[in-house]
N, C-alpha and C. Protein backbone atom coordinates (compact mmCIF):
# COMPACT_ATOMS: atom_id res chain seq x y z
N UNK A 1 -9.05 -36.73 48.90
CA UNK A 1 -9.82 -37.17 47.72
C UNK A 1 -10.00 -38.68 47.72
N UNK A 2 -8.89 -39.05 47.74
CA UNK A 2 -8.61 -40.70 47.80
C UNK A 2 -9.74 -41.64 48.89
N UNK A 3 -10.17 -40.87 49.71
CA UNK A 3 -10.59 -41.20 51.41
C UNK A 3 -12.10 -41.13 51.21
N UNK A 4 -12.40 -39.75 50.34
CA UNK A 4 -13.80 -40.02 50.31
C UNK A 4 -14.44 -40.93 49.62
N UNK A 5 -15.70 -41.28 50.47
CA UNK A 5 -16.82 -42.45 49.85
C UNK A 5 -18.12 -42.12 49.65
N UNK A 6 -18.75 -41.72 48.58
CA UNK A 6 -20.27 -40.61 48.59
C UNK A 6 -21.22 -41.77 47.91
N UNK A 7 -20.86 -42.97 47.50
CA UNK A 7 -21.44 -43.96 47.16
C UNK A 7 -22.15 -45.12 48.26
N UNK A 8 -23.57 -45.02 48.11
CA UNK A 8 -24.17 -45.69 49.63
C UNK A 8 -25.02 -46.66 48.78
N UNK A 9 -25.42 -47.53 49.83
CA UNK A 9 -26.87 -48.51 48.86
C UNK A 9 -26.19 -49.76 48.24
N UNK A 10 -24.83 -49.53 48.14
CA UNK A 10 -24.36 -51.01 47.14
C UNK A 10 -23.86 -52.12 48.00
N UNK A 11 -23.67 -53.41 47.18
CA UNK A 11 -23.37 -54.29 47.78
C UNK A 11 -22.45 -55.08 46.42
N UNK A 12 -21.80 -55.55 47.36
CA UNK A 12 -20.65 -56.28 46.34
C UNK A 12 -21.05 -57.40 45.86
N UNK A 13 -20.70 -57.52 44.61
CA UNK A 13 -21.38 -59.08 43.66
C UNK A 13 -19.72 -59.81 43.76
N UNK A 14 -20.30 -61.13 43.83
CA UNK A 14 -18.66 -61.88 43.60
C UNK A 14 -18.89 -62.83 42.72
N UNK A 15 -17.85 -62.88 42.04
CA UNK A 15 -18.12 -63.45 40.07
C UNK A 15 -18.34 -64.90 40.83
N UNK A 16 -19.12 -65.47 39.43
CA UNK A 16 -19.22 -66.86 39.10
C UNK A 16 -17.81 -67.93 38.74
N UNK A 17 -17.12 -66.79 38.08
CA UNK A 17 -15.58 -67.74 37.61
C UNK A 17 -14.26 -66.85 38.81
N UNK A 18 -13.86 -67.82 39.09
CA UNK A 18 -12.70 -67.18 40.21
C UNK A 18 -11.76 -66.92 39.67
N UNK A 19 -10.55 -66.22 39.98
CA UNK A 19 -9.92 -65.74 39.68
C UNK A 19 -8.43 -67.09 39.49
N UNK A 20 -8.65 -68.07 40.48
CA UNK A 20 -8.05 -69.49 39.95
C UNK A 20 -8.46 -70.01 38.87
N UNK A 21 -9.91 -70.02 38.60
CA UNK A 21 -9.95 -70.87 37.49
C UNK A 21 -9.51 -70.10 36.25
N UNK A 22 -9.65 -69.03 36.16
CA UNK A 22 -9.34 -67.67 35.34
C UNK A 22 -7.91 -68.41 34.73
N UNK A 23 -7.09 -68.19 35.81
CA UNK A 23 -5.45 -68.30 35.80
C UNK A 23 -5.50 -70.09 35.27
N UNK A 24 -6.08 -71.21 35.76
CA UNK A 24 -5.60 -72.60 35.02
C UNK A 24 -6.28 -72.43 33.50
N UNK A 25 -7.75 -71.69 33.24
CA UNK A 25 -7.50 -71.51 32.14
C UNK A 25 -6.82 -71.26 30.80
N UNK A 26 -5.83 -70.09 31.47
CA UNK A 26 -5.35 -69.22 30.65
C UNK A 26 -3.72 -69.91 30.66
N UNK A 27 -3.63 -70.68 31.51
CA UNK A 27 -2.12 -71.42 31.35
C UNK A 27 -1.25 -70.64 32.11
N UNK A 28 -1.61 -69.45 33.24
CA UNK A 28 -0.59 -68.57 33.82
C UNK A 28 -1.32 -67.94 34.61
N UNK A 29 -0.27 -67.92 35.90
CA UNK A 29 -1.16 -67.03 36.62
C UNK A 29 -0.90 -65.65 36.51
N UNK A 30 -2.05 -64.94 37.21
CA UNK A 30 -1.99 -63.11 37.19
C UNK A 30 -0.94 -62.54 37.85
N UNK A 31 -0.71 -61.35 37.47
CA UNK A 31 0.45 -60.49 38.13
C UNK A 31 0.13 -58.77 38.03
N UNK A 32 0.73 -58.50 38.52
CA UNK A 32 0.77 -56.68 38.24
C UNK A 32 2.77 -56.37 38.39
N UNK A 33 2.59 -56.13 37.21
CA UNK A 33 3.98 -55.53 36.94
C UNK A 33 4.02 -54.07 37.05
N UNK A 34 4.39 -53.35 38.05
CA UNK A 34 4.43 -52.29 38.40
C UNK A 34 5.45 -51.16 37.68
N UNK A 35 5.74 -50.50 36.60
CA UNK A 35 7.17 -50.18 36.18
C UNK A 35 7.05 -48.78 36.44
N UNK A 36 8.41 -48.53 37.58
CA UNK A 36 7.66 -47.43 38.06
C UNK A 36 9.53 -46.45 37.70
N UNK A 37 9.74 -45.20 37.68
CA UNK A 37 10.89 -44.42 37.21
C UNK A 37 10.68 -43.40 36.49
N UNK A 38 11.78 -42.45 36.66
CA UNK A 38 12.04 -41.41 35.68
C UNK A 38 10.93 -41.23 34.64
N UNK A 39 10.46 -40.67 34.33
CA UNK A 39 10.11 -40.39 32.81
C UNK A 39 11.17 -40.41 31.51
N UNK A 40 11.10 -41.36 30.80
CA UNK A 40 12.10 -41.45 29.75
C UNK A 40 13.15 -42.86 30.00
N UNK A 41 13.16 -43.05 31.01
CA UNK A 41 13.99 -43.95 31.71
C UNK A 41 13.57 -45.33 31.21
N UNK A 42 12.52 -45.74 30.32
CA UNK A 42 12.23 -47.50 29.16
C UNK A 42 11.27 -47.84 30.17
N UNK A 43 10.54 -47.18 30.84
CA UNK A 43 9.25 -47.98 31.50
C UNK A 43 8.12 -48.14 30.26
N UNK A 44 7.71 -47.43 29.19
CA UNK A 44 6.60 -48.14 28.31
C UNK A 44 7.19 -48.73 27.67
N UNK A 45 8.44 -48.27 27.16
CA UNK A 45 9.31 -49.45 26.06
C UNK A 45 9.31 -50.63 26.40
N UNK A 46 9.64 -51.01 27.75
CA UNK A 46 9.89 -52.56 28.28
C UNK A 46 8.24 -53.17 28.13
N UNK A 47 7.64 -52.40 28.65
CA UNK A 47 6.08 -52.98 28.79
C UNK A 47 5.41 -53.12 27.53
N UNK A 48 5.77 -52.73 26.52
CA UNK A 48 5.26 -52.74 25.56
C UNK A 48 6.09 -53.69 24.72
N UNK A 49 7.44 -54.13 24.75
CA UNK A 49 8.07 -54.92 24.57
C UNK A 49 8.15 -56.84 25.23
N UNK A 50 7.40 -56.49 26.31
CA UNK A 50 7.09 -57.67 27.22
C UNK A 50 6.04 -57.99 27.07
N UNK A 51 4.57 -57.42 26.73
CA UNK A 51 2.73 -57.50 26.21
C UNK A 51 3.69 -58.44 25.08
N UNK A 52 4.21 -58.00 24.18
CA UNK A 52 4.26 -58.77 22.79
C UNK A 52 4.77 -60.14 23.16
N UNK A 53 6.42 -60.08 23.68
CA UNK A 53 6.43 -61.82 23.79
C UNK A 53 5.46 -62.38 24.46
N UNK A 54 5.07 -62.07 25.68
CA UNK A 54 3.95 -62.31 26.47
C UNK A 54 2.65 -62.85 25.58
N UNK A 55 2.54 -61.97 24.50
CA UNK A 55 1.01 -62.14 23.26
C UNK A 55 1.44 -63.54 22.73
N UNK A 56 2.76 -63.26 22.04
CA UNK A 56 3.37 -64.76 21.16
C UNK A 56 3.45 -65.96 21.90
N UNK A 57 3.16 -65.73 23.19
CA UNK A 57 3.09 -66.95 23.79
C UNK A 57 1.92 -67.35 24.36
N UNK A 58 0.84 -66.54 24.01
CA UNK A 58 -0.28 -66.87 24.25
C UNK A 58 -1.22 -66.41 26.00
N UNK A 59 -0.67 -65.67 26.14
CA UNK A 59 -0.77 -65.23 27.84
C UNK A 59 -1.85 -64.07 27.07
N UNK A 60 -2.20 -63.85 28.25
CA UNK A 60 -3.31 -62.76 28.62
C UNK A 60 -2.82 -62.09 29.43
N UNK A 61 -2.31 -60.51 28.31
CA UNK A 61 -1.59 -59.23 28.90
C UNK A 61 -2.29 -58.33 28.62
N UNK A 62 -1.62 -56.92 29.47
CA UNK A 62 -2.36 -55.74 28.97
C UNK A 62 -1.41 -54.51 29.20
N UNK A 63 -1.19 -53.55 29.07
CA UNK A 63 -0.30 -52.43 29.36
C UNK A 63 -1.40 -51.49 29.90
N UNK A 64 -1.39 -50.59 31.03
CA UNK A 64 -1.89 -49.14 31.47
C UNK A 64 -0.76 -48.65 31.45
N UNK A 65 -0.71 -47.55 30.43
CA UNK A 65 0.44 -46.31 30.18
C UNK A 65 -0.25 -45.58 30.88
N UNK A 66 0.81 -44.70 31.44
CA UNK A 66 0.70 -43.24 32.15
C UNK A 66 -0.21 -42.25 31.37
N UNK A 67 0.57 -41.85 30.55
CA UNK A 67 -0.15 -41.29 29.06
C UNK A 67 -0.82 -41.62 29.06
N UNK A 68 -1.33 -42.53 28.37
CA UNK A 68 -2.63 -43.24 27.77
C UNK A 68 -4.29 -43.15 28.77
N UNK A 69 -3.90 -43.53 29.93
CA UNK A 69 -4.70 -43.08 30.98
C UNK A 69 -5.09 -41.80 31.33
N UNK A 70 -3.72 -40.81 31.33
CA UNK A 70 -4.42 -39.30 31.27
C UNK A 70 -4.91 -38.20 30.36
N UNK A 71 -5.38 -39.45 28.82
CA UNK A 71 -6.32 -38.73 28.36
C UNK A 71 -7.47 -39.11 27.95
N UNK A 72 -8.17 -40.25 29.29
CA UNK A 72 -9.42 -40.96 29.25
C UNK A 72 -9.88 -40.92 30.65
N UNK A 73 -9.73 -41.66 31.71
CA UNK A 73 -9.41 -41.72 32.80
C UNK A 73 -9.51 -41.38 33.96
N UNK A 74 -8.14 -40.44 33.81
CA UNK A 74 -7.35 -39.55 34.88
C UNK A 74 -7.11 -38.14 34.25
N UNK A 75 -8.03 -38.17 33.15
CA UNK A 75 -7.92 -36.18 32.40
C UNK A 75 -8.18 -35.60 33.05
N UNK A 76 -8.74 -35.29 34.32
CA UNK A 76 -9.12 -34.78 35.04
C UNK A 76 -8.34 -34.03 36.29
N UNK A 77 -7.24 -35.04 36.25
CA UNK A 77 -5.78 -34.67 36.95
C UNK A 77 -4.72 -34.31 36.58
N UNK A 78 -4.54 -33.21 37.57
CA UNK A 78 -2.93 -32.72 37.23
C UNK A 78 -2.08 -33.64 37.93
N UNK A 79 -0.90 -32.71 38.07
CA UNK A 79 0.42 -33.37 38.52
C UNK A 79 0.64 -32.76 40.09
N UNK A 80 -0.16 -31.76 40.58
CA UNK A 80 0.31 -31.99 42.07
C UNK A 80 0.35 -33.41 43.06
N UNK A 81 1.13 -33.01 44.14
CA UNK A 81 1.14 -34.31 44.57
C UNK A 81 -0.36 -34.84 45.11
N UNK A 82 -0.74 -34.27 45.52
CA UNK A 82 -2.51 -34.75 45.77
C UNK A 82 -3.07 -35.58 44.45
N UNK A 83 -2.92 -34.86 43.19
CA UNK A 83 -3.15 -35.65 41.98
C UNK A 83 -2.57 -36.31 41.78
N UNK A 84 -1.37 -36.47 41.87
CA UNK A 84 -0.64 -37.63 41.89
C UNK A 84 -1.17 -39.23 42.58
N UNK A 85 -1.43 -39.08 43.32
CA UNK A 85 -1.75 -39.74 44.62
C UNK A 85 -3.19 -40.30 43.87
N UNK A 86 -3.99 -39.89 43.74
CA UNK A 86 -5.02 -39.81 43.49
C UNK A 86 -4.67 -40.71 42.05
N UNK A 87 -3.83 -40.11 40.89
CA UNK A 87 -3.80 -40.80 39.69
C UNK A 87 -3.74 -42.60 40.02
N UNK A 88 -2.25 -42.85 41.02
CA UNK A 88 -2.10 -43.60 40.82
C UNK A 88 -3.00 -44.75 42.02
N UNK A 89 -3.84 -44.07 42.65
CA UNK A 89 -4.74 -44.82 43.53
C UNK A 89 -5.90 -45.65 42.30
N UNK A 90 -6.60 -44.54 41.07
CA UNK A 90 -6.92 -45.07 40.55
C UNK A 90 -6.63 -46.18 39.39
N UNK A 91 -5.21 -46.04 39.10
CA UNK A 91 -4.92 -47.25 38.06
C UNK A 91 -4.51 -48.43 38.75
N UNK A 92 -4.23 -48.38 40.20
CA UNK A 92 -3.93 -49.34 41.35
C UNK A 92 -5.45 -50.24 41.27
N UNK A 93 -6.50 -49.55 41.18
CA UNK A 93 -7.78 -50.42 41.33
C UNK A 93 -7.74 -50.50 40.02
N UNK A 94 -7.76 -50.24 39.02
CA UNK A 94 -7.89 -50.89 37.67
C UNK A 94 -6.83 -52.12 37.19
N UNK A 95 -5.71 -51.97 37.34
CA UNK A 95 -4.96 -53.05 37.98
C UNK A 95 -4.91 -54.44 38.78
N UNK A 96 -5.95 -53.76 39.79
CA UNK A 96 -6.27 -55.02 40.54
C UNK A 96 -7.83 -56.11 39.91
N UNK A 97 -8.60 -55.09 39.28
CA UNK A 97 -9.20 -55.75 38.52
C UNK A 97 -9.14 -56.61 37.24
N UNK A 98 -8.28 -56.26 36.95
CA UNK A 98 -6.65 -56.65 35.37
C UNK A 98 -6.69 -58.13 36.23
N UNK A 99 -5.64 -58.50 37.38
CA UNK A 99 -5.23 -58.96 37.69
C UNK A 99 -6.01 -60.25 38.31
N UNK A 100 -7.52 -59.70 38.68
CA UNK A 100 -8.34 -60.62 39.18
C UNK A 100 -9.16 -61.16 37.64
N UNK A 101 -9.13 -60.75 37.24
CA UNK A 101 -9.90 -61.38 35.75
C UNK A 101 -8.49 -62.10 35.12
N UNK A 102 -7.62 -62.71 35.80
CA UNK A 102 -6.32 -63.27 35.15
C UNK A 102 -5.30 -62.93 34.35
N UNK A 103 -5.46 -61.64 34.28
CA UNK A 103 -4.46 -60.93 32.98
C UNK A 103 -2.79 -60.65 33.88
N UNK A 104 -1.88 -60.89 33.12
CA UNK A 104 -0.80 -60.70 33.20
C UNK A 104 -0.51 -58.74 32.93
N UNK A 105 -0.99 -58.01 33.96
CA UNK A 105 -0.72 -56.44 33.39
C UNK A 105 0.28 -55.83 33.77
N UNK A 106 0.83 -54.73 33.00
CA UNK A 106 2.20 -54.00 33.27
C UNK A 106 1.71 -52.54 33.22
N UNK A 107 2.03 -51.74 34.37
CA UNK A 107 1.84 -50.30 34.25
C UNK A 107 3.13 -49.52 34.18
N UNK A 108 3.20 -48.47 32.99
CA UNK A 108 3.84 -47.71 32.91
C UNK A 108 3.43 -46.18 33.42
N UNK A 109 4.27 -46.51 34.94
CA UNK A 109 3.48 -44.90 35.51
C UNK A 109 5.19 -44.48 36.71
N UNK A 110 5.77 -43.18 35.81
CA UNK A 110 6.11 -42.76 36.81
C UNK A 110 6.32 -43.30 38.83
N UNK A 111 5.14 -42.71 39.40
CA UNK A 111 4.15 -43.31 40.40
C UNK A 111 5.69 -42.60 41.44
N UNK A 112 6.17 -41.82 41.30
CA UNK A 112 7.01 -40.72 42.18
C UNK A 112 7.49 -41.32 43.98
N UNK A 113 5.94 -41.70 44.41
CA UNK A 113 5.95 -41.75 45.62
C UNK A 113 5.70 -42.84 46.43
N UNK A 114 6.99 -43.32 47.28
CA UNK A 114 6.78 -44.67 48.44
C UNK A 114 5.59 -44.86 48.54
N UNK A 115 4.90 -44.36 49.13
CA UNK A 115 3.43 -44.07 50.03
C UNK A 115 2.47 -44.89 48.96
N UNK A 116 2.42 -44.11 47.91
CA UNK A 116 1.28 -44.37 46.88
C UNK A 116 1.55 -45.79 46.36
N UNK A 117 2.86 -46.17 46.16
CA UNK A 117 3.05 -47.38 45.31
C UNK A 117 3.12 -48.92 46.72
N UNK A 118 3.07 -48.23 48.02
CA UNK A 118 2.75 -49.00 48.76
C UNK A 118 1.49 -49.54 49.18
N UNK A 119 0.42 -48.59 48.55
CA UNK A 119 -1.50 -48.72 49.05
C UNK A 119 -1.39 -49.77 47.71
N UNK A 120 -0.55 -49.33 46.70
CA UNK A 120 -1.35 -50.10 45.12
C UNK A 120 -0.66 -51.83 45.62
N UNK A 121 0.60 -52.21 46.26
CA UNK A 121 0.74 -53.27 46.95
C UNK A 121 0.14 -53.98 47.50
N UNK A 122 -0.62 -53.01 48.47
CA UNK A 122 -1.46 -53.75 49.88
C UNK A 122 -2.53 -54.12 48.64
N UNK A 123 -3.14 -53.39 48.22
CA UNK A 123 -4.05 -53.61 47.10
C UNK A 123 -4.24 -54.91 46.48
N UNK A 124 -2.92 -55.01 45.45
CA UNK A 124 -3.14 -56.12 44.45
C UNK A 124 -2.75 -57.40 45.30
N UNK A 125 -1.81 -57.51 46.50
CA UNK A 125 -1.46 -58.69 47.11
C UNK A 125 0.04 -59.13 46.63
N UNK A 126 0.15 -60.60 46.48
CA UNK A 126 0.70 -61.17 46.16
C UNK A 126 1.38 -61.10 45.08
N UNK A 127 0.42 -61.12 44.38
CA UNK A 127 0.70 -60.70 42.93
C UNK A 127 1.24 -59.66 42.27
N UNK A 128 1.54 -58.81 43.15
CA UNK A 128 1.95 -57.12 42.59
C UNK A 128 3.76 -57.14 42.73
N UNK A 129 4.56 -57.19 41.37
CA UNK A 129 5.75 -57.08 41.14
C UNK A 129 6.11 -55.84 40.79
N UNK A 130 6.94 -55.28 41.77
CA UNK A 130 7.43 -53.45 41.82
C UNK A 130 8.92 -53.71 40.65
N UNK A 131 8.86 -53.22 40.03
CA UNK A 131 9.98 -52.78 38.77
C UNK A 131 10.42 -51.50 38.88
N UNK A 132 11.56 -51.25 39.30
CA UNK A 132 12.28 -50.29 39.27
C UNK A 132 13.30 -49.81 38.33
N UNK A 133 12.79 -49.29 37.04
CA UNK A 133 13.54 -49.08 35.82
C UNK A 133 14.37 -48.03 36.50
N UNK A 134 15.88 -48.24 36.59
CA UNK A 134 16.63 -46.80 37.20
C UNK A 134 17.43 -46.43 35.67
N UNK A 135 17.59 -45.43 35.93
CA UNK A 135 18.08 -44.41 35.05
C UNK A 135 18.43 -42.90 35.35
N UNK A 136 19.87 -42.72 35.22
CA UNK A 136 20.41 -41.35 36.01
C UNK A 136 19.11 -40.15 35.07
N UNK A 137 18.98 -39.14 35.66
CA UNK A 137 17.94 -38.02 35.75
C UNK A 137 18.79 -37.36 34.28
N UNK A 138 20.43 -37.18 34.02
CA UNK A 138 20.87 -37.09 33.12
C UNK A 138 20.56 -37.59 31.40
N UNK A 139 20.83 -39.17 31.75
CA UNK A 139 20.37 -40.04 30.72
C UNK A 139 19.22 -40.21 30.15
N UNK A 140 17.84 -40.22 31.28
CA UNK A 140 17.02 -39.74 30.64
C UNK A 140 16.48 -38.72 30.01
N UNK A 141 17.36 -37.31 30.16
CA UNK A 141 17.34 -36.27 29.76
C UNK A 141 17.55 -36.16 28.15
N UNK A 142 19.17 -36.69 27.80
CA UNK A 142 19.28 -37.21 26.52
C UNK A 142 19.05 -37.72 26.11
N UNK A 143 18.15 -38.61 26.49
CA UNK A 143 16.85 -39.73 25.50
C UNK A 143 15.66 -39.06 25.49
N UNK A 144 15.34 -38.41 26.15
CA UNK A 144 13.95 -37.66 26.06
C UNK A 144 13.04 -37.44 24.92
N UNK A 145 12.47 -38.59 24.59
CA UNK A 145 11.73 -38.04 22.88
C UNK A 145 10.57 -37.13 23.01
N UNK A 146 10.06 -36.65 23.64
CA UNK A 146 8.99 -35.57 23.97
C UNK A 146 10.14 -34.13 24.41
N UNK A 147 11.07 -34.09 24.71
CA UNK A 147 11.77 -32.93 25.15
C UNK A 147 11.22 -32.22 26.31
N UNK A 148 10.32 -32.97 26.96
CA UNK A 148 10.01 -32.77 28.84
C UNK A 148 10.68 -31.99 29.07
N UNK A 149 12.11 -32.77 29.41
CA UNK A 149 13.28 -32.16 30.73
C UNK A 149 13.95 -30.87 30.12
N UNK A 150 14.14 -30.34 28.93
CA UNK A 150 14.54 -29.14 28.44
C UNK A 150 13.47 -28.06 29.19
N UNK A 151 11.83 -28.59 28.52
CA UNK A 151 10.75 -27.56 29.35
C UNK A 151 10.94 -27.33 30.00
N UNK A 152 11.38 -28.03 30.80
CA UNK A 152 11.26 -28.35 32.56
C UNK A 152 12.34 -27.33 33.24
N UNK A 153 13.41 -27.22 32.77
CA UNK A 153 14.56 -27.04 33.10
C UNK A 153 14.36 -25.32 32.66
N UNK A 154 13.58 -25.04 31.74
CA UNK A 154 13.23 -23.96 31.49
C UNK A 154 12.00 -23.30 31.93
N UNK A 155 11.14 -23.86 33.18
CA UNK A 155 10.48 -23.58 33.95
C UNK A 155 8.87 -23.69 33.41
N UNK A 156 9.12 -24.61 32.38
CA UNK A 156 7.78 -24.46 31.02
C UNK A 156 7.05 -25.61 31.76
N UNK A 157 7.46 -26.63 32.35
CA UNK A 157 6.74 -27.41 33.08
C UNK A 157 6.33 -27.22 34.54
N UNK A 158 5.81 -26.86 35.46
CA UNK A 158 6.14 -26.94 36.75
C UNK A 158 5.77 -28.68 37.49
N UNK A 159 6.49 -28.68 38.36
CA UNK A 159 5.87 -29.95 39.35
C UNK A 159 6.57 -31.23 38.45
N UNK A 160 7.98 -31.05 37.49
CA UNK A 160 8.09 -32.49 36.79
C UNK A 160 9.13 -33.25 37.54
N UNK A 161 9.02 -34.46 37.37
CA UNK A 161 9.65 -35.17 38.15
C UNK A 161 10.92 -35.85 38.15
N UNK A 162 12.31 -35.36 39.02
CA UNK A 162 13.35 -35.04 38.38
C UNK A 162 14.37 -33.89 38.59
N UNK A 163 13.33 -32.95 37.97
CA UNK A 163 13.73 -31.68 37.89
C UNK A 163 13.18 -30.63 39.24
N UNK A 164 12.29 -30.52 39.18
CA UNK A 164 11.38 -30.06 39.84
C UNK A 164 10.34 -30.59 41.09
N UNK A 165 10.09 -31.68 40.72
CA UNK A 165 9.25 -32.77 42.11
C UNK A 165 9.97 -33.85 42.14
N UNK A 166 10.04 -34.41 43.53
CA UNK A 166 11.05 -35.24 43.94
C UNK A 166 10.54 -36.49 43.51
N UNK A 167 11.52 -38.05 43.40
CA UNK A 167 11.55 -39.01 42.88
C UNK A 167 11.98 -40.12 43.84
N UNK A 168 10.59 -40.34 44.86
CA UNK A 168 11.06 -41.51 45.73
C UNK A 168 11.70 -43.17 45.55
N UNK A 169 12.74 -42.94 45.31
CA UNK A 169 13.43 -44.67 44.67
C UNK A 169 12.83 -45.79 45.49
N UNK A 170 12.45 -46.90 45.06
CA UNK A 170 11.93 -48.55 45.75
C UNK A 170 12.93 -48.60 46.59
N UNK A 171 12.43 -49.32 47.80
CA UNK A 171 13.65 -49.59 48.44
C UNK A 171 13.85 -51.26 48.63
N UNK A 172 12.57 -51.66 48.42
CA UNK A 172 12.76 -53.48 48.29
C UNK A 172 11.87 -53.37 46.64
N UNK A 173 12.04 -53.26 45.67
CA UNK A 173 11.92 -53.63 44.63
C UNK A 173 11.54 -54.88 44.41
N UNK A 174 11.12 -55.57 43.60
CA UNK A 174 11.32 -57.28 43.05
C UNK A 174 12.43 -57.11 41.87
N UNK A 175 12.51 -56.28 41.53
CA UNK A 175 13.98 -56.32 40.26
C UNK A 175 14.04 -54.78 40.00
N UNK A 176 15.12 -54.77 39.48
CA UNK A 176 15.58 -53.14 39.11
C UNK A 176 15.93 -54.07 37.68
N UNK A 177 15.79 -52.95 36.89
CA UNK A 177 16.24 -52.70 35.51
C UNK A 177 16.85 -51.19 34.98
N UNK A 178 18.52 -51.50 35.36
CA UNK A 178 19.27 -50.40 34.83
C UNK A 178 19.07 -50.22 33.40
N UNK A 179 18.62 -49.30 32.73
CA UNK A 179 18.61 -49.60 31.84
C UNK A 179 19.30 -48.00 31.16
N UNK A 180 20.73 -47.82 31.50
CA UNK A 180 21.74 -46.97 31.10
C UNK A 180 22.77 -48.24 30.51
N UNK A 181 22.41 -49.64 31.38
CA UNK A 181 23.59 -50.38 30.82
C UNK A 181 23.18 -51.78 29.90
N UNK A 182 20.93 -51.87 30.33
CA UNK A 182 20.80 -53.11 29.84
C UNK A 182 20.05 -52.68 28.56
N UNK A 183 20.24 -53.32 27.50
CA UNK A 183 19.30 -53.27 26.08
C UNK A 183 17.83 -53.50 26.52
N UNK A 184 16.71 -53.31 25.75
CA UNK A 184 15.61 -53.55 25.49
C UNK A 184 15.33 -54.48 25.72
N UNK A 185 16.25 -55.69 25.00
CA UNK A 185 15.68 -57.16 24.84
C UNK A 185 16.35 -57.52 26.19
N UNK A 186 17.22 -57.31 25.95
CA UNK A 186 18.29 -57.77 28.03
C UNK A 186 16.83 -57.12 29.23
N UNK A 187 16.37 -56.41 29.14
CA UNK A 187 15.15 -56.16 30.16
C UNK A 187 14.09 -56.96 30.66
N UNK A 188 14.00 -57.08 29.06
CA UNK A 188 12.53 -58.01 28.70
C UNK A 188 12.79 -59.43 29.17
N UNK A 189 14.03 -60.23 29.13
CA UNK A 189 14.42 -61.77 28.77
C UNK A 189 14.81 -61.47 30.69
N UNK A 190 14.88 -60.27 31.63
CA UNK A 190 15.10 -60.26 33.20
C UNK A 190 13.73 -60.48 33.48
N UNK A 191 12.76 -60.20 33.07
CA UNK A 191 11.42 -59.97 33.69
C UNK A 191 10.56 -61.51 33.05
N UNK A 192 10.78 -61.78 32.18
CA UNK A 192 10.66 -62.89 31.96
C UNK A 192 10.84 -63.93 32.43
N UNK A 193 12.30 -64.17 33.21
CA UNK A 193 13.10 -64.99 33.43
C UNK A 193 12.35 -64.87 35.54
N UNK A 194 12.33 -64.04 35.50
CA UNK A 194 11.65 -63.79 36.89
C UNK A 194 10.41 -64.13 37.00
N UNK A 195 9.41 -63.72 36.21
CA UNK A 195 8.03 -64.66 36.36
C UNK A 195 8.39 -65.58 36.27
N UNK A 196 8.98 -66.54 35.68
CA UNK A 196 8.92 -68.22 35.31
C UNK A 196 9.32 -68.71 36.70
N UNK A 197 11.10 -68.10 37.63
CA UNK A 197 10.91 -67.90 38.14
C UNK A 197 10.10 -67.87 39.95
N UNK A 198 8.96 -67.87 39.22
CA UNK A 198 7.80 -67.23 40.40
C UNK A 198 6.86 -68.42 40.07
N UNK A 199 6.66 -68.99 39.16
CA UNK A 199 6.02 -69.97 38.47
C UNK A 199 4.59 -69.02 38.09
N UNK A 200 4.37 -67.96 37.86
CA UNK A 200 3.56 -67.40 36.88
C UNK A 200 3.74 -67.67 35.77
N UNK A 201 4.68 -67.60 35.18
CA UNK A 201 4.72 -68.31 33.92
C UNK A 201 5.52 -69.38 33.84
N UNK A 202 5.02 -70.66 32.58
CA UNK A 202 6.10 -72.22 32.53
C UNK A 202 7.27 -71.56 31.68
N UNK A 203 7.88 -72.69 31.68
CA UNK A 203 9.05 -72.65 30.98
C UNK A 203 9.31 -73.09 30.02
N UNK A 204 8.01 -73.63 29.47
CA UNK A 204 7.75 -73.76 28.28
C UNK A 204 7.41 -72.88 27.13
């Protein structure tokens, strides 16, 4: 799916404002925060917790939720691994367009598989920071506010991830965030502290 190209005749336009001047504008440069784990495991919590200080300080952020995408998007896809693949090929290019218009973006996606979260890399460049929210398959079980992993466990889901479809861990990450042992705000003030860091963001 990913491979085919049925689009002929075009030619690529390249903006008037670059993607540098974008970034001295805006006081920061672009990134792709990748938050990739468990389901349940604080990947939208953190991202949605990090857009805000990020807002209060005046940066140009954005969140792509998993969710949120597969019911505009990516409705169109299931959860086999082909769809899979496919989901996260497309929020990888939406991402990279995030990122070239200067925005500081964070995706909250599962994203299961080495392979896939390695094309969305080659993709964004430089700029693409892999977050590895870990969290035992347990713990997120008992946090579960949708009650997924009960379904799951009761065969009401097929293909979930965890339970049922396997869960390829980062193996060079840019940061892990345990977050069985770190708070909300302890997440947010690691990822923070790492862009600055990186000099994406001052320290001011």
């Amino acid at each position: 799916m990913a491979d085919t190209i049925k689009a002929t005749n075009i030619t690529w336009h390249h903006h008037t404002i670059s993607r540098e001047e974008r970034e001295e504008h805006n006081g920061h440069q672009s990134a792709v925060l990748w938050f990739t784990g468990l389901s349940a495991s604080g990947k939208s919590s953190i991202a949605q917790a990090l857009q805000a200080v990020l807002f209060e300080h005046g940066c140009q952020s954005y969140v792509l939720d998993g969710d949120n995408i597969r019911h505009g998007l990516n409705k169109d896809l299931g959860f086999s691994p082909e769809d899979r693949e496919e989901n996260i090929r497309r929020i990888g290019e939406v991402a990279a367009l995030f990122s070239d218009a200067g925005f500081i973006v964070s995706t909250a996606f599962i994203s299961p598989y080495r392979a896939d979260r390695d094309k969305v890399r080659q993709l964004c460049g430089e700029g693409f920071i892999e977050v590895y929210v870990r969290c035992p398959v347990d713990v997120c079980a008992d946090r579960d506010p949708k009650g997924l992993y009960q379904k799951a466990r009761e065969g009401k889901i097929p293909e979930f991830t965890g339970i049922s479809a396997p869960y390829e861990e980062p193996q060079h990450p840019e940061l892990i965030l345990d977050t069985a042992a770190l708070s909300l705000e302890d997440c947010v003030r690691v990822v923070v502290e790492y862009l600055q860091s990186r000099g994406i963001l001052t320290n001011s």
